[in-house]
PDB file of N, CA and C in Angstrom:
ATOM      1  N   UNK A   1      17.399  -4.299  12.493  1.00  0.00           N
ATOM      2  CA  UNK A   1      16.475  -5.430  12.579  1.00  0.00           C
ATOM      3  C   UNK A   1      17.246  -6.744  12.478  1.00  0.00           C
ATOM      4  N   UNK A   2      16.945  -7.710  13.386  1.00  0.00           N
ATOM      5  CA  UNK A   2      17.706  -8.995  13.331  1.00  0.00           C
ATOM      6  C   UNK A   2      17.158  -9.677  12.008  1.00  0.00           C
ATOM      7  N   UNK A   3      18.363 -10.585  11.464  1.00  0.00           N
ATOM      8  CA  UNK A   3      18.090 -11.381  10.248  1.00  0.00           C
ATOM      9  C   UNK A   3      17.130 -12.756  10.939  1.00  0.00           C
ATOM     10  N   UNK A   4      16.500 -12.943  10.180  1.00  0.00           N
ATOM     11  CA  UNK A   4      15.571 -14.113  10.254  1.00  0.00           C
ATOM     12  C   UNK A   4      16.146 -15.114  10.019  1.00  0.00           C
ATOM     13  N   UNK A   5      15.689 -16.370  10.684  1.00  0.00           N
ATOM     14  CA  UNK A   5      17.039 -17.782  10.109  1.00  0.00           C
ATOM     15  C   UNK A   5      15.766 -18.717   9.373  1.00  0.00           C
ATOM     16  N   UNK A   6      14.396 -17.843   8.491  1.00  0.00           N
ATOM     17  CA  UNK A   6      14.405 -18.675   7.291  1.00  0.00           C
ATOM     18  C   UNK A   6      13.534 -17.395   6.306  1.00  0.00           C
ATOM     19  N   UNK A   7      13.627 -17.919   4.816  1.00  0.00           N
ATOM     20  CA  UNK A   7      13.693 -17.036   3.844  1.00  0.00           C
ATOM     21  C   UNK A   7      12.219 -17.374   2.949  1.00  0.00           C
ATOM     22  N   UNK A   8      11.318 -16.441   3.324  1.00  0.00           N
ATOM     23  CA  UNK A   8       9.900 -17.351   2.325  1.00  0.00           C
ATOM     24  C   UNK A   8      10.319 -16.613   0.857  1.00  0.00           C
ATOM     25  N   UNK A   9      11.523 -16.038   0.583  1.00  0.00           N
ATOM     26  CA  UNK A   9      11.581 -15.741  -1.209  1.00  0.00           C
ATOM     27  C   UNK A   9      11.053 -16.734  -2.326  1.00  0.00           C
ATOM     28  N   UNK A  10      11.881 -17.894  -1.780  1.00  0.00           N
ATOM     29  CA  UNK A  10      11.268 -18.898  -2.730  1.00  0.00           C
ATOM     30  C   UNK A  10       9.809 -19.288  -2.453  1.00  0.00           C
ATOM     31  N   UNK A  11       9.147 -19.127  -1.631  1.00  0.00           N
ATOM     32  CA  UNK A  11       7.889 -19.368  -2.051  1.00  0.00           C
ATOM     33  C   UNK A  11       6.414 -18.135  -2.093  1.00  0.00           C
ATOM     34  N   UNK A  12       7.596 -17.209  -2.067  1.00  0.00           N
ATOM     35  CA  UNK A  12       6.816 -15.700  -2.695  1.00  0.00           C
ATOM     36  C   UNK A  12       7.387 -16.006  -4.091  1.00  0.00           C
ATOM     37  N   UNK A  13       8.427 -16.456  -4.714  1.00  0.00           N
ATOM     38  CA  UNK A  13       8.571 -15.791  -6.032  1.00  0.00           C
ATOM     39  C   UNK A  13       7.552 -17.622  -6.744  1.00  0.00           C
ATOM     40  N   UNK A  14       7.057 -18.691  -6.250  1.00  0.00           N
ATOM     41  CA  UNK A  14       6.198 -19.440  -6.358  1.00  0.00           C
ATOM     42  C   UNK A  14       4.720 -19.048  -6.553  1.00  0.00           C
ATOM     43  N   UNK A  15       4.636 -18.056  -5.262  1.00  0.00           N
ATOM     44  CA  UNK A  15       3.074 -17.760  -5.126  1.00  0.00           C
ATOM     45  C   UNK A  15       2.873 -16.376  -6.035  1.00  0.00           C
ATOM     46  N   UNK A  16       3.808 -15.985  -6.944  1.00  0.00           N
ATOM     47  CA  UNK A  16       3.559 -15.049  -8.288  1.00  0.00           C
ATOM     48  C   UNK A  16       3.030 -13.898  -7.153  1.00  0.00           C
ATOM     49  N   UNK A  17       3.008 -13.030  -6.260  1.00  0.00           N
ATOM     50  CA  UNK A  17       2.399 -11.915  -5.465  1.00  0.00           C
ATOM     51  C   UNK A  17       1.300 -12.758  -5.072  1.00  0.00           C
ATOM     52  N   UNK A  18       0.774 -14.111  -4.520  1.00  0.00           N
ATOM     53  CA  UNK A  18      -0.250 -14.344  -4.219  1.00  0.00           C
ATOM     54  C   UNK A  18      -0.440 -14.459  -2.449  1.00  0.00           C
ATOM     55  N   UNK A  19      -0.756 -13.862  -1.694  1.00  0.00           N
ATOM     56  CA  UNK A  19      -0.339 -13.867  -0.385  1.00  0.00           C
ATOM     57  C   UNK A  19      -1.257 -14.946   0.536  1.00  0.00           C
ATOM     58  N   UNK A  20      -2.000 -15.166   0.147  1.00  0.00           N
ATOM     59  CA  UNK A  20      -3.119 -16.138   0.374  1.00  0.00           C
ATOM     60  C   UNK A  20      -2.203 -16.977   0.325  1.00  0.00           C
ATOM     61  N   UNK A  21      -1.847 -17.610  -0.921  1.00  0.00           N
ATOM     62  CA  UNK A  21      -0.955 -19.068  -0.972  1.00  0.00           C
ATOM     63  C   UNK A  21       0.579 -18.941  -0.082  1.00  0.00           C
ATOM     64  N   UNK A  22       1.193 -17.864   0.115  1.00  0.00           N
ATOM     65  CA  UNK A  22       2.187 -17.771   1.183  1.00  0.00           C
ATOM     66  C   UNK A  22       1.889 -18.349   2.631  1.00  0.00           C
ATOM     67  N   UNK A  23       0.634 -17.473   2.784  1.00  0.00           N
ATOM     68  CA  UNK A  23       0.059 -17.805   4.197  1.00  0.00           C
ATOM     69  C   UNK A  23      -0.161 -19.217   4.194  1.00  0.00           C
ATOM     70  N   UNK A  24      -0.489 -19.730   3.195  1.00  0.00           N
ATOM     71  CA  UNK A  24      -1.128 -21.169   3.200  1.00  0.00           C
ATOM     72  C   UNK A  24       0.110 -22.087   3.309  1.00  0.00           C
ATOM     73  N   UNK A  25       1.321 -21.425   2.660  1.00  0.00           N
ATOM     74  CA  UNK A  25       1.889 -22.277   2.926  1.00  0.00           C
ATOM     75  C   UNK A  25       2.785 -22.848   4.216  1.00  0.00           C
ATOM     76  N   UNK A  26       2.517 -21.598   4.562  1.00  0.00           N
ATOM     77  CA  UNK A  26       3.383 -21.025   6.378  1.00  0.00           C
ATOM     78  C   UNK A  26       2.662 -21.893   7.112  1.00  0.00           C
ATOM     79  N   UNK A  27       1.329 -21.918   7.044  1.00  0.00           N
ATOM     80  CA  UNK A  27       0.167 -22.594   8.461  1.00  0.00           C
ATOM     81  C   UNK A  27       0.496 -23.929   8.040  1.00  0.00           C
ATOM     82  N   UNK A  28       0.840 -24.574   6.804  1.00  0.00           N
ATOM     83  CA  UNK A  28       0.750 -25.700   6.437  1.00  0.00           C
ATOM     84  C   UNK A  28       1.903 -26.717   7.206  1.00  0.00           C
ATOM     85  N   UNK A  29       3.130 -25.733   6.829  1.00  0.00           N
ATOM     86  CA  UNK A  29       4.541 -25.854   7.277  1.00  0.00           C
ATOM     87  C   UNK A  29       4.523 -26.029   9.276  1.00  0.00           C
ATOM     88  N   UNK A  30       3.741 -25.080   9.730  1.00  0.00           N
ATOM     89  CA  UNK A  30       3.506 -25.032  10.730  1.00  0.00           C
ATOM     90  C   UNK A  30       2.454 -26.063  11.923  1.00  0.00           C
ATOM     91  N   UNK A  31       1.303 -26.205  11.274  1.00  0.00           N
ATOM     92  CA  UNK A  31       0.762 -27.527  11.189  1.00  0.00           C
ATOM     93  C   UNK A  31       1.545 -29.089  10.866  1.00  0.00           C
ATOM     94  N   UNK A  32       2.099 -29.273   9.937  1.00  0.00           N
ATOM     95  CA  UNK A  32       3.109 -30.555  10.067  1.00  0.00           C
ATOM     96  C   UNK A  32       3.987 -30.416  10.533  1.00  0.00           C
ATOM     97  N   UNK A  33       4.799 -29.543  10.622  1.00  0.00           N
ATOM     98  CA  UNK A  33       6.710 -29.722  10.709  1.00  0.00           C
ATOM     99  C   UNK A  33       6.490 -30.025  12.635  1.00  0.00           C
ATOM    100  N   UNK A  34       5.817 -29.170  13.336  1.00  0.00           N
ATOM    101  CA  UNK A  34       6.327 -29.845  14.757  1.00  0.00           C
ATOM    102  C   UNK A  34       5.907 -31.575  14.961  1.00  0.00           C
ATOM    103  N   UNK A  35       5.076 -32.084  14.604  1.00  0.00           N
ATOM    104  CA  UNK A  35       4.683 -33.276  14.639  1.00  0.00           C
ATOM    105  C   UNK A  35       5.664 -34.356  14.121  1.00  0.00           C
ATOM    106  N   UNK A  36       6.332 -33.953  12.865  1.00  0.00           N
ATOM    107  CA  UNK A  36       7.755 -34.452  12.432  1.00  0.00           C
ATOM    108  C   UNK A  36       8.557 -34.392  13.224  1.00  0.00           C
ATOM    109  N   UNK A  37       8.760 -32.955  13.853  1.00  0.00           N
ATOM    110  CA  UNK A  37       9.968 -32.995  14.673  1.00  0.00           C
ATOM    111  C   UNK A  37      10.009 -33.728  15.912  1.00  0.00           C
ATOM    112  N   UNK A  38       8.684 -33.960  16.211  1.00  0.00           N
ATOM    113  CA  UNK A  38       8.268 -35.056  17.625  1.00  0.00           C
ATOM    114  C   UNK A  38       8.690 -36.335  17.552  1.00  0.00           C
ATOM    115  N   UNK A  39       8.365 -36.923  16.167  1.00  0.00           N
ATOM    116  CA  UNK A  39       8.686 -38.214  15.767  1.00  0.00           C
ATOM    117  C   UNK A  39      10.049 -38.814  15.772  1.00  0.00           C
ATOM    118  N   UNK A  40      10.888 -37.693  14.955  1.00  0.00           N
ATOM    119  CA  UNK A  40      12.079 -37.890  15.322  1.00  0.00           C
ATOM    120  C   UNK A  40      12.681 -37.882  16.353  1.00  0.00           C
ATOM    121  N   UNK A  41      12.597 -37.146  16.826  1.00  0.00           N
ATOM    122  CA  UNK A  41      12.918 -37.588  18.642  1.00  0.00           C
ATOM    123  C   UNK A  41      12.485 -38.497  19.680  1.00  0.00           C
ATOM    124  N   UNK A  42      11.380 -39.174  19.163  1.00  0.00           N
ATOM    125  CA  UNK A  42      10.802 -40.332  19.419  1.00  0.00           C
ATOM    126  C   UNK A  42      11.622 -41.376  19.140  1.00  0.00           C
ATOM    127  N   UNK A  43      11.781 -41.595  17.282  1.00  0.00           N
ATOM    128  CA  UNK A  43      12.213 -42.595  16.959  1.00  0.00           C
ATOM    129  C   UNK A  43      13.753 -42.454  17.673  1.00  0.00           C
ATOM    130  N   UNK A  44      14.219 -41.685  17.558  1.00  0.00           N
ATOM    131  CA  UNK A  44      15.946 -41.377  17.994  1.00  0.00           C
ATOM    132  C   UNK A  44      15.687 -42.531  19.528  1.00  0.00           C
ATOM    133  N   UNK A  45      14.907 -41.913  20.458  1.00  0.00           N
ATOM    134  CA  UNK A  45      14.967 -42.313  21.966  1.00  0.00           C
ATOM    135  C   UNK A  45      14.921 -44.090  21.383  1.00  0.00           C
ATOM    136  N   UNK A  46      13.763 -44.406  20.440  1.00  0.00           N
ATOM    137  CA  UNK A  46      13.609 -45.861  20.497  1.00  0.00           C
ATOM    138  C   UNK A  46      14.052 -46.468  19.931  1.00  0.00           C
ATOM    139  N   UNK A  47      15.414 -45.660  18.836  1.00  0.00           N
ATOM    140  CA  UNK A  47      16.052 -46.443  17.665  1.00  0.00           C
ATOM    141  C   UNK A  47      15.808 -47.224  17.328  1.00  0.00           C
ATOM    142  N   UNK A  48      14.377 -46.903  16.748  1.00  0.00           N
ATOM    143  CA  UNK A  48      14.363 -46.921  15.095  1.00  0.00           C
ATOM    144  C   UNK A  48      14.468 -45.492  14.237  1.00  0.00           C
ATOM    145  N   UNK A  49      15.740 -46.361  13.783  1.00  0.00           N
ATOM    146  CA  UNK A  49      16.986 -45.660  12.749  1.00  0.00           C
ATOM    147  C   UNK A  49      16.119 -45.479  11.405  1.00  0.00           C
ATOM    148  N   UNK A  50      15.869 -46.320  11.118  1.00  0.00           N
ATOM    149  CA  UNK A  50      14.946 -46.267   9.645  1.00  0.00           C
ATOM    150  C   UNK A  50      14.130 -45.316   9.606  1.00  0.00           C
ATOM    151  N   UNK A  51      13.273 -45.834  10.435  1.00  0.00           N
ATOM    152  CA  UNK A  51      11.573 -44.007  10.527  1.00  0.00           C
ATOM    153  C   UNK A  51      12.760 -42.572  10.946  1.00  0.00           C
ATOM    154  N   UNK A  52      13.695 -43.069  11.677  1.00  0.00           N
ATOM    155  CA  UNK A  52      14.350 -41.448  11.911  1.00  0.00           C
ATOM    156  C   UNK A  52      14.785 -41.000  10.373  1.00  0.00           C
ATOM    157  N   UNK A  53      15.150 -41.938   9.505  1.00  0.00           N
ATOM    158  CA  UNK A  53      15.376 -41.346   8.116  1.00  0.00           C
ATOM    159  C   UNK A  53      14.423 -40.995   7.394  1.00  0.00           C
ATOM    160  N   UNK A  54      13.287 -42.134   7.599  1.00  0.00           N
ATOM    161  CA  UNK A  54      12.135 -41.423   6.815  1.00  0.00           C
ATOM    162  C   UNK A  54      11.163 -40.043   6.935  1.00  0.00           C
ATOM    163  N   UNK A  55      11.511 -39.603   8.171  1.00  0.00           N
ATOM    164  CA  UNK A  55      10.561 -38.361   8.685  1.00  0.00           C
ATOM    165  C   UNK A  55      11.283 -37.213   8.221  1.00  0.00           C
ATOM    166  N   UNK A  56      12.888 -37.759   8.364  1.00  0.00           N
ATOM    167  CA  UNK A  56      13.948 -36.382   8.092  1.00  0.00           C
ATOM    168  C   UNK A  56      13.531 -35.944   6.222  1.00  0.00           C
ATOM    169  N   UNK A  57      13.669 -37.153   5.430  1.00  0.00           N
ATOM    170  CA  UNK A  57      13.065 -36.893   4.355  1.00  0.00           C
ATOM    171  C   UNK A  57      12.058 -36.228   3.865  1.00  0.00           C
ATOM    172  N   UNK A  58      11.224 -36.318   4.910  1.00  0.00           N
ATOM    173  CA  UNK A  58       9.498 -36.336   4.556  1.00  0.00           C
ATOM    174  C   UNK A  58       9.516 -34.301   4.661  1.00  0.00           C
ATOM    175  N   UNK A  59      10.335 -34.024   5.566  1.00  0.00           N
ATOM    176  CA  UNK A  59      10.912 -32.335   6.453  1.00  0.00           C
ATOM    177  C   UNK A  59      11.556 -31.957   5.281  1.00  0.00           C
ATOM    178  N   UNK A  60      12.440 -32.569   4.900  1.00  0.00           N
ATOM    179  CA  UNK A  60      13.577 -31.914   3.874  1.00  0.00           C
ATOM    180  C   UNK A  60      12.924 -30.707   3.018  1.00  0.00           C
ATOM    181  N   UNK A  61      12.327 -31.258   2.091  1.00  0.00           N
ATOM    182  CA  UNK A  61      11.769 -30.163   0.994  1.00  0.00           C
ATOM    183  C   UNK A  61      10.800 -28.713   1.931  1.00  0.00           C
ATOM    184  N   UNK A  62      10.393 -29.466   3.338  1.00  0.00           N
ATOM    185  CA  UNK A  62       9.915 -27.664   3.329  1.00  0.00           C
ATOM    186  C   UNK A  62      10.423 -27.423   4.398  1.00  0.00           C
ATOM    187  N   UNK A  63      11.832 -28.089   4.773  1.00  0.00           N
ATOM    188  CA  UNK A  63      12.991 -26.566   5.182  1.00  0.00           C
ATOM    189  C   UNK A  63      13.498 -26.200   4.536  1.00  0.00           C
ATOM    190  N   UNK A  64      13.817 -26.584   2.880  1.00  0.00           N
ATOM    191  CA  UNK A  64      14.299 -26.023   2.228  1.00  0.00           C
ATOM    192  C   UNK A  64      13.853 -25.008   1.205  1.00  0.00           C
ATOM    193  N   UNK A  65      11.768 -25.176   1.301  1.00  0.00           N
ATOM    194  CA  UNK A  65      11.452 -24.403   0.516  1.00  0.00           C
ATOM    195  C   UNK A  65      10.867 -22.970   1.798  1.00  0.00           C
ATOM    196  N   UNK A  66      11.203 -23.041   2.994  1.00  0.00           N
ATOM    197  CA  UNK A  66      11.273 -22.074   3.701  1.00  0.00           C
ATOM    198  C   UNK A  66      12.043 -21.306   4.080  1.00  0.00           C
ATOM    199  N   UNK A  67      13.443 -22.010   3.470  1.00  0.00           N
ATOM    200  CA  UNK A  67      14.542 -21.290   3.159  1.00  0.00           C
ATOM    201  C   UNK A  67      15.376 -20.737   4.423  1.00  0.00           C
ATOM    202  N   UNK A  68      15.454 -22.169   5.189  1.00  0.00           N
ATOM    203  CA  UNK A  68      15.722 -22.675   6.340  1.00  0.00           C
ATOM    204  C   UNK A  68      17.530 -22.770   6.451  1.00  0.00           C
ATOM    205  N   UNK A  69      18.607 -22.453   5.775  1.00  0.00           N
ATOM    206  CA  UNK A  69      19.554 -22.271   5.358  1.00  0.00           C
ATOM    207  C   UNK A  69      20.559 -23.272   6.265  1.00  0.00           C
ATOM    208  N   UNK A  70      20.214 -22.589   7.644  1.00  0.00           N
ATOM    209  CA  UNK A  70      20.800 -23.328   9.119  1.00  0.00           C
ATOM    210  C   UNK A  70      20.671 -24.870   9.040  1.00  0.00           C
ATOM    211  N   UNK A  71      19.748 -25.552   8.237  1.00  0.00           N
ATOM    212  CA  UNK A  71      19.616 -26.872   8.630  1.00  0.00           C
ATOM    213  C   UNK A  71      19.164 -27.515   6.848  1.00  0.00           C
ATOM    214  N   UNK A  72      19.752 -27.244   6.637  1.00  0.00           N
ATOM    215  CA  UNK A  72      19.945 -27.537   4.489  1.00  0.00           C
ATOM    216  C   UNK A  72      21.221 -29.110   5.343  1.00  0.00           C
ATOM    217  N   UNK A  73      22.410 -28.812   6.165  1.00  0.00           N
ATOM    218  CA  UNK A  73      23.099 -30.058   6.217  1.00  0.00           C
ATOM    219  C   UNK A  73      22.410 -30.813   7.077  1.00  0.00           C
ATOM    220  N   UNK A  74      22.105 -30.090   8.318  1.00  0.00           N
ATOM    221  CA  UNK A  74      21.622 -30.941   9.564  1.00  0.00           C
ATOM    222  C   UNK A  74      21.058 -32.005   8.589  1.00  0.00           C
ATOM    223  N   UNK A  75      19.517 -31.504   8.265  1.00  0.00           N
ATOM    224  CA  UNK A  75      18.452 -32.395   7.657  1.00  0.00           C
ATOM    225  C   UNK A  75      18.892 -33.783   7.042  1.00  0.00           C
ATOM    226  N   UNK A  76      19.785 -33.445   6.113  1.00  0.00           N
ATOM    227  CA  UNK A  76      20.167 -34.201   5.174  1.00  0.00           C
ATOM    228  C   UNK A  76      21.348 -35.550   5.526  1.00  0.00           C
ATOM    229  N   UNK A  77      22.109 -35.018   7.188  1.00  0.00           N
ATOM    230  CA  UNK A  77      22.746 -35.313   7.826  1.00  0.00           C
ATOM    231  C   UNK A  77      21.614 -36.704   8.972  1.00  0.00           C
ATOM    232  N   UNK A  78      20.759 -36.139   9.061  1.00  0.00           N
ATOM    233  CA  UNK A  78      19.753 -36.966  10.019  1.00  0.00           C
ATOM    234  C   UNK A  78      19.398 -37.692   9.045  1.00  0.00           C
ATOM    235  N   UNK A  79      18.891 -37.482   7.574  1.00  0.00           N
ATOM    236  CA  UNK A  79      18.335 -38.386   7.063  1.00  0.00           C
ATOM    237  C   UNK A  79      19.031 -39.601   6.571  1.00  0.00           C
ATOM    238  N   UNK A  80      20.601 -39.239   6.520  1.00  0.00           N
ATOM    239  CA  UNK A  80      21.368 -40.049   6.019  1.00  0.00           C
ATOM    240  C   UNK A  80      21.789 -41.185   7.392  1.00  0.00           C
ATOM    241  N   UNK A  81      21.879 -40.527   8.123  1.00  0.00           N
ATOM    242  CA  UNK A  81      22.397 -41.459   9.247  1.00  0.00           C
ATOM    243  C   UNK A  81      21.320 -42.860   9.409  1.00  0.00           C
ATOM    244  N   UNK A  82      20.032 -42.248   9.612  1.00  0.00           N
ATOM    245  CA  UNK A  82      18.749 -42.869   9.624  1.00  0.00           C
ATOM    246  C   UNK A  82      18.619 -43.790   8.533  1.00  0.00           C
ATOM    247  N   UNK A  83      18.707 -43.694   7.582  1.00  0.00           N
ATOM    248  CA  UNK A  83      18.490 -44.164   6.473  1.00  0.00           C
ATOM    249  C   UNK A  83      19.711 -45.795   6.219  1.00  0.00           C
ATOM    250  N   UNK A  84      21.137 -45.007   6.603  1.00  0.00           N
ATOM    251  CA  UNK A  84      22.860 -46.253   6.347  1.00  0.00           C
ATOM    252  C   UNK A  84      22.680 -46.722   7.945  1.00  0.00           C
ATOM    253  N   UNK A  85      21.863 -46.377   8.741  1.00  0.00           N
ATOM    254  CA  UNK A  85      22.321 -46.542  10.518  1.00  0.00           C
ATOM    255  C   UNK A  85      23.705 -46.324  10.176  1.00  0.00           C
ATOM    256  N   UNK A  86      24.054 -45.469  10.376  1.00  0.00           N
ATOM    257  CA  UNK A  86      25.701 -44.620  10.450  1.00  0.00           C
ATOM    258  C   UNK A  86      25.498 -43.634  10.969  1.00  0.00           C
ATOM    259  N   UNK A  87      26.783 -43.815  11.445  1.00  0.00           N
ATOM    260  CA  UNK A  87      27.119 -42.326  12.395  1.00  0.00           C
ATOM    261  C   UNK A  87      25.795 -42.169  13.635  1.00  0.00           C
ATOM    262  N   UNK A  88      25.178 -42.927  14.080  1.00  0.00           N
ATOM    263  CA  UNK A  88      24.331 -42.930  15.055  1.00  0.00           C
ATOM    264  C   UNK A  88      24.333 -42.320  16.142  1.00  0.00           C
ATOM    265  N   UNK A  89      25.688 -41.985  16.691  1.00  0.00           N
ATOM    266  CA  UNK A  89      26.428 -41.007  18.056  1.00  0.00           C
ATOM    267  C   UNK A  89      25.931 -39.600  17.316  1.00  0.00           C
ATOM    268  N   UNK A  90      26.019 -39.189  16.388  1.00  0.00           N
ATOM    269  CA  UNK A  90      25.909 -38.064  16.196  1.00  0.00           C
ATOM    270  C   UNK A  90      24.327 -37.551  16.444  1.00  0.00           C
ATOM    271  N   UNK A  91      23.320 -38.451  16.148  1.00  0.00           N
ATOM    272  CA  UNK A  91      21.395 -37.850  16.164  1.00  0.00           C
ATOM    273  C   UNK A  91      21.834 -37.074  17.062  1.00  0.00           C
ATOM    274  N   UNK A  92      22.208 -37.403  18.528  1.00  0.00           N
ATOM    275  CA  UNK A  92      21.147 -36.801  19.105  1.00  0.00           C
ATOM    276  C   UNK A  92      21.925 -35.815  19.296  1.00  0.00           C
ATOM    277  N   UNK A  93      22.857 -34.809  19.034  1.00  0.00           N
ATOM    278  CA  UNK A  93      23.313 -33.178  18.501  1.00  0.00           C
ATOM    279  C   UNK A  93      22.790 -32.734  17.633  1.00  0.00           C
ATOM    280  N   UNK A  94      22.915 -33.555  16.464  1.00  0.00           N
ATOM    281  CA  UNK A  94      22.014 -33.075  14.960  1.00  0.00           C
ATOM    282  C   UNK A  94      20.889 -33.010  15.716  1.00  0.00           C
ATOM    283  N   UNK A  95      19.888 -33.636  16.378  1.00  0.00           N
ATOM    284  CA  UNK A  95      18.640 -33.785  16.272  1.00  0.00           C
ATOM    285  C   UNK A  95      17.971 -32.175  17.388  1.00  0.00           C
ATOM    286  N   UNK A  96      19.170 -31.939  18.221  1.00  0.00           N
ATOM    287  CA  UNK A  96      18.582 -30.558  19.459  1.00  0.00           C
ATOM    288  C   UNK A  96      19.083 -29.511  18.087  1.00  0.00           C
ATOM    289  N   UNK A  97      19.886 -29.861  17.649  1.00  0.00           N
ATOM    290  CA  UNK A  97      20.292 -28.172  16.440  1.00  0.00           C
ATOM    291  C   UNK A  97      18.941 -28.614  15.666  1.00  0.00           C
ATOM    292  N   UNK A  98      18.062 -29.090  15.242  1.00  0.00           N
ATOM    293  CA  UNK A  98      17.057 -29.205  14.455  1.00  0.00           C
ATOM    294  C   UNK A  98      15.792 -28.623  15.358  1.00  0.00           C
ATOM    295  N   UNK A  99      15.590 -29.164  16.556  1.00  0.00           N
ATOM    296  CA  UNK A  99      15.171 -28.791  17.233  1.00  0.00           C
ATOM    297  C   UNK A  99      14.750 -27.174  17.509  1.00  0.00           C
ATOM    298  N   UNK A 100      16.044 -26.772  17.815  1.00  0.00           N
ATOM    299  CA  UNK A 100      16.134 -25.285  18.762  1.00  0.00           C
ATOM    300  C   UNK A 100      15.744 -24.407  17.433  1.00  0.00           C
ATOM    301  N   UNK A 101      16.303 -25.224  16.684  1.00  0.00           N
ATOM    302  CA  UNK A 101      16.295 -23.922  15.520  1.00  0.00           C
ATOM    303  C   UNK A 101      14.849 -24.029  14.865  1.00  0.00           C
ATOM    304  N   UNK A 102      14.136 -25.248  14.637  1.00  0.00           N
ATOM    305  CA  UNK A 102      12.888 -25.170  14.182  1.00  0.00           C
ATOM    306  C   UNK A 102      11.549 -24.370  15.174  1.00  0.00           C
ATOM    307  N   UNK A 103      12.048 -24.778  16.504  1.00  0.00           N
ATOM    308  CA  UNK A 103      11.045 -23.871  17.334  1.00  0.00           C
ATOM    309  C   UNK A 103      11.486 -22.128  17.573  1.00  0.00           C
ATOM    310  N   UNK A 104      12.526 -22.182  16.847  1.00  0.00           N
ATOM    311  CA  UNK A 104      12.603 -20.542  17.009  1.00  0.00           C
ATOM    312  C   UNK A 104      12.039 -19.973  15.284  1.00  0.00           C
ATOM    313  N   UNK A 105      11.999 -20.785  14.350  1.00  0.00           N
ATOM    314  CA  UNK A 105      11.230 -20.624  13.129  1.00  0.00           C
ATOM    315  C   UNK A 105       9.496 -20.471  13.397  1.00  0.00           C
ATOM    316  N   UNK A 106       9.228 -21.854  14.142  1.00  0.00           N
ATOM    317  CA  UNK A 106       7.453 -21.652  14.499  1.00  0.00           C
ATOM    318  C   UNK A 106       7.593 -20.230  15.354  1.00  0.00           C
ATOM    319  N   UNK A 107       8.090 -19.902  16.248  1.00  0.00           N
ATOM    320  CA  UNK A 107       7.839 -18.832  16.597  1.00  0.00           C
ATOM    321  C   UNK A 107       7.629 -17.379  16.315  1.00  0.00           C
ATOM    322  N   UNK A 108       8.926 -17.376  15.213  1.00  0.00           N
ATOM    323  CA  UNK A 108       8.826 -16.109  14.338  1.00  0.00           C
ATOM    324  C   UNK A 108       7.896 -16.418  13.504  1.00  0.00           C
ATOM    325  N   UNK A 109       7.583 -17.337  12.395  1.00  0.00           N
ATOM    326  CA  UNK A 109       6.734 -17.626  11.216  1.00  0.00           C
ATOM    327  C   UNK A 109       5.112 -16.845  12.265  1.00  0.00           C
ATOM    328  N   UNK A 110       5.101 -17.790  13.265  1.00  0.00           N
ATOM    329  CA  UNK A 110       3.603 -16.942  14.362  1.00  0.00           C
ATOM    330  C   UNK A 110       3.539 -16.024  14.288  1.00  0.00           C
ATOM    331  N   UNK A 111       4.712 -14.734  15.100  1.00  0.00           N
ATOM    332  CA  UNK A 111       4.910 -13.242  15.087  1.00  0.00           C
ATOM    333  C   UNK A 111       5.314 -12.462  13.433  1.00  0.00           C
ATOM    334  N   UNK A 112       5.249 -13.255  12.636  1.00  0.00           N
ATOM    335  CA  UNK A 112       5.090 -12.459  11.204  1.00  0.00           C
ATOM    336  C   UNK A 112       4.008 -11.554  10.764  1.00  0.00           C
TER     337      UNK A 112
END
């Protein structure tokens, strides 16, 4: 069986065996995170640098509580750039590895 590139442990060993609140938190994750990821690629095209930091922030905590492993630097990498306007050449690589890899997460999180 192929490994999955994110980990709901941490928010099974959160939801105490509660599977209801897992699910809830998957649709939740799933419901916001593409709309984030739109924005940022928005703001990237219209640089503004600032909102590209603030959205990466806003993502951070639930790729990391989905246990998103692949993009623990990306994230933190977009948010920083966004945030100092530094390193600005780099978004738009960081921003398709955030990308590819988040729509292959909505996809599996769906087929779960």
């Amino acid at each position: 069986m192929k490994k999955k590139i994110y980990d709901l442990g941490q928010i099974e060993a959160i939801s105490a065996g509660n599977n209801e609140f897992v699910a809830k938190m998957v649709n939740m994750f799933l419901d916001t995170t593409p709309d984030h990821l739109a924005q940022i690629g928005e703001f990237i095209q219209t640089e503004q640098w600032k909102e590209v930091g603030l959205i990466a922030h806003k993502i951070k905590p639930s790729i990391d509580l989905m246990g998103i492993e692949a993009l623990h630097d990306v994230i933190r990498s977009i948010e920083q750039s966004g945030k100092n306007e530094e390193n600005l050449d780099e978004l738009p690589g960081l921003y398709a590895t955030l990308s590819q890899t988040l729509n292959k997460v909505f996809e599996e999180l769906k087929n779960r």
